[in-house]
N, C-alpha and C. Protein backbone atom coordinates (compact mmCIF):
# COMPACT_ATOMS: atom_id res chain seq x y z
N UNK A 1 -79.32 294.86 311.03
CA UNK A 1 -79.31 296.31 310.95
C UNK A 1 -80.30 296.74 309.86
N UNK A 2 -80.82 297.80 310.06
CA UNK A 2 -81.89 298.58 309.42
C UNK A 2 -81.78 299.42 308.96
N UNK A 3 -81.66 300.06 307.58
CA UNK A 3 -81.15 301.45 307.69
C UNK A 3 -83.21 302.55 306.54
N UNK A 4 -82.83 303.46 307.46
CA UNK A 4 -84.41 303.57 307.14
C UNK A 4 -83.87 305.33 306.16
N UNK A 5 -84.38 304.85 304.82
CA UNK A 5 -84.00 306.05 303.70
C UNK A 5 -84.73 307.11 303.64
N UNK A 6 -84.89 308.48 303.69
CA UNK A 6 -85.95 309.32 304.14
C UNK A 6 -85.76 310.39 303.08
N UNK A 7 -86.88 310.68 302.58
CA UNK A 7 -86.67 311.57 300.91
C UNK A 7 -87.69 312.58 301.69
N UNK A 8 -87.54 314.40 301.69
CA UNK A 8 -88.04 315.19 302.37
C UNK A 8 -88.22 315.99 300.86
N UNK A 9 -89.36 316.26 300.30
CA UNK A 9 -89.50 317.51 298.85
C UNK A 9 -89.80 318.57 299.83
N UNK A 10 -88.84 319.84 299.60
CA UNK A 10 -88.89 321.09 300.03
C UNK A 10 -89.35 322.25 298.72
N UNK A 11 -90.15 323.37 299.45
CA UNK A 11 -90.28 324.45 298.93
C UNK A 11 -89.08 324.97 298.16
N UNK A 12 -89.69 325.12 296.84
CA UNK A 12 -87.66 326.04 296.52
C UNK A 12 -87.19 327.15 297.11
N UNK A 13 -86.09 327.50 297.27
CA UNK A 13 -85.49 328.27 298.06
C UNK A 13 -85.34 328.16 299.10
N UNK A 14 -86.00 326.99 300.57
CA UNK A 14 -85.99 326.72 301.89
C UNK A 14 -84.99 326.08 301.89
N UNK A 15 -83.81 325.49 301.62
CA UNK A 15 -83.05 325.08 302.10
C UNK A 15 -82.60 325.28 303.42
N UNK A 16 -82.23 326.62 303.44
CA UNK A 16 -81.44 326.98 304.35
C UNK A 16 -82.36 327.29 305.84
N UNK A 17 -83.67 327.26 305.94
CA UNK A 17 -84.70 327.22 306.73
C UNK A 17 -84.88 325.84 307.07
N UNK A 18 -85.11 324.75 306.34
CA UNK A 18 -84.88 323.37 306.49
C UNK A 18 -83.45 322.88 307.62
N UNK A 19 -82.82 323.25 306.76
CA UNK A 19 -81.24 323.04 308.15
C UNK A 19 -81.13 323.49 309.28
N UNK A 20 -81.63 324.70 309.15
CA UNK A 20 -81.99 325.45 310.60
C UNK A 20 -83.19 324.63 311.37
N UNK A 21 -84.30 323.80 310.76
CA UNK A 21 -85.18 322.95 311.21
C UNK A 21 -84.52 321.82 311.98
N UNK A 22 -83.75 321.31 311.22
CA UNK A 22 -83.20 319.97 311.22
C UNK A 22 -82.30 319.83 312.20
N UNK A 23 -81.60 320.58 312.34
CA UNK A 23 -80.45 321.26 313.22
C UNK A 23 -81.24 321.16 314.56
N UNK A 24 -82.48 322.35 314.92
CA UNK A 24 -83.12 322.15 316.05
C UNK A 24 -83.19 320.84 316.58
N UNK A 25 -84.03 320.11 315.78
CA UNK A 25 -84.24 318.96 315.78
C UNK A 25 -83.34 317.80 316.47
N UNK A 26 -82.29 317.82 315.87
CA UNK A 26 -81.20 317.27 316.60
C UNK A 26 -80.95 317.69 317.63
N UNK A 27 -80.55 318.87 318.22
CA UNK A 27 -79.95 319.50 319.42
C UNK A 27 -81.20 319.27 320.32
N UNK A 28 -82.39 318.75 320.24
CA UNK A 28 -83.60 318.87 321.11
C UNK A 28 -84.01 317.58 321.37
N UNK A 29 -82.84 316.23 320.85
CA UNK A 29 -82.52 315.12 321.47
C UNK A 29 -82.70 314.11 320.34
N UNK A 30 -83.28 314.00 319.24
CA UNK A 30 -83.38 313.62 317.85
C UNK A 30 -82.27 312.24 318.17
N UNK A 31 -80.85 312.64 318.30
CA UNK A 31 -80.30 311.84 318.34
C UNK A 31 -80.17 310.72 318.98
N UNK A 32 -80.82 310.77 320.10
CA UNK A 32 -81.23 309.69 321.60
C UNK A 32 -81.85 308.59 320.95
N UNK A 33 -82.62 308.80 319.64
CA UNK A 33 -83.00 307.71 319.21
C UNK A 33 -82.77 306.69 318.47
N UNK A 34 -81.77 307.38 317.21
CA UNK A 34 -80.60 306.44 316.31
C UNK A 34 -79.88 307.76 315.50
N UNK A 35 -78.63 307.40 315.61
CA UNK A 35 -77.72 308.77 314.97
C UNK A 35 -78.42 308.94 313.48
N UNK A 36 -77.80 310.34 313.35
CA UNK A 36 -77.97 310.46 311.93
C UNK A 36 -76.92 309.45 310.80
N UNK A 37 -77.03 308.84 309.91
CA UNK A 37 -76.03 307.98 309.14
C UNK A 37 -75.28 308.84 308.06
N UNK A 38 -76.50 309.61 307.33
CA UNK A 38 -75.93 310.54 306.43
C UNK A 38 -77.49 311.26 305.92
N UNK A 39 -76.72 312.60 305.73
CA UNK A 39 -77.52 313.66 305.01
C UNK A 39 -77.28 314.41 303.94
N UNK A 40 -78.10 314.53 302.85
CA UNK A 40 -77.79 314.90 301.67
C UNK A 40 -78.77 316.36 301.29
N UNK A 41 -78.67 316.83 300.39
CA UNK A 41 -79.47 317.44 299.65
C UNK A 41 -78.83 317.40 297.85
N UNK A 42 -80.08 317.92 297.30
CA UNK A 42 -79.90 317.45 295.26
C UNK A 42 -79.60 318.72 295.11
N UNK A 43 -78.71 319.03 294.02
CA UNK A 43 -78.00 320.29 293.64
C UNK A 43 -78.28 319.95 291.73
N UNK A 44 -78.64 318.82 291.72
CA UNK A 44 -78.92 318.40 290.56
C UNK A 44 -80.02 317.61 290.75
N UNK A 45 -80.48 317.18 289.05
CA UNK A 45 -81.80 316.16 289.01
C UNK A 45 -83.05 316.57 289.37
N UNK A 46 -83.41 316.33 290.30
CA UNK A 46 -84.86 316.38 291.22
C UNK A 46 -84.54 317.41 292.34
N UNK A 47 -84.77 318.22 291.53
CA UNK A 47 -84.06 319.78 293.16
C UNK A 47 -84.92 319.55 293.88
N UNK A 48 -84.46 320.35 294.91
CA UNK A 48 -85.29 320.75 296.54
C UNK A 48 -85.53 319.65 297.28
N UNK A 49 -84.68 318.62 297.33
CA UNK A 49 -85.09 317.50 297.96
C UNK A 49 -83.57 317.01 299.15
N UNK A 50 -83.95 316.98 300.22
CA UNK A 50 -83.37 316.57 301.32
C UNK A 50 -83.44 315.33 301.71
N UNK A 51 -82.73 314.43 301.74
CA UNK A 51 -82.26 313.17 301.95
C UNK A 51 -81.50 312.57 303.14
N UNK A 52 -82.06 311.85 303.86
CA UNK A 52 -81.50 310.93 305.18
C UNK A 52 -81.77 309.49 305.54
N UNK A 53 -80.51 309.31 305.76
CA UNK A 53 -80.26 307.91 306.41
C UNK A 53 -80.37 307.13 307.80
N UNK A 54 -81.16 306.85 308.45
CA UNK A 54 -81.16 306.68 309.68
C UNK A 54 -81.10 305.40 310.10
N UNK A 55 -79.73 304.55 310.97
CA UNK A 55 -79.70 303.42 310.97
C UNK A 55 -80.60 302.51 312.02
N UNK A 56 -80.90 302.00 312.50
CA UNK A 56 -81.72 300.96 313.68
C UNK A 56 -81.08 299.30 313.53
N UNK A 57 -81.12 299.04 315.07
CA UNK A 57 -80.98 297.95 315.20
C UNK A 57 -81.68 296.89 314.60
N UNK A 58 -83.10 296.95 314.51
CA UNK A 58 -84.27 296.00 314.47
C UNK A 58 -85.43 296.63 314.30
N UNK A 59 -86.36 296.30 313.60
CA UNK A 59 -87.40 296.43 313.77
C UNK A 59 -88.31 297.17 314.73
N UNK A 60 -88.12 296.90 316.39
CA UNK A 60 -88.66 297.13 317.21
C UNK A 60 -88.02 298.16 317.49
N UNK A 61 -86.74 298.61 317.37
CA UNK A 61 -86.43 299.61 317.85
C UNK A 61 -86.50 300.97 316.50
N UNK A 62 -86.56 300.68 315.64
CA UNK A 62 -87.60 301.32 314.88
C UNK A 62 -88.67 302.23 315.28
């Protein structure tokens, strides 16, 4: 198993334009390819940054 870590730096204040992105994204088949594992965003530290986990079998399916 693969799990592939994905760090997104956003504009400040887009959050909520970002989710509405992301959201599309998913509903427009996103998921057909490997679920989402987990999604975050920083409320602390290093603001404006959106965070995901996306698992894969292998390599190839990568």
């Amino acid at each position: 198993m693969i799990y592939e870590f994905r760090t997104y730096d956003l504009k400040p204040r887009n959050l909520a334009e970002y989710d509405t992105i992301l959201g599309k994204s998913l509903a427009a088949g996103r998921l057909n390819h490997s679920p989402l594992f987990g999604y975050w965003y920083s409320e602390f530290g290093q603001l404006n940054q959106a965070l995901h986990i996306w698992p894969y079998r292998d390599l190839q399916e990568r």
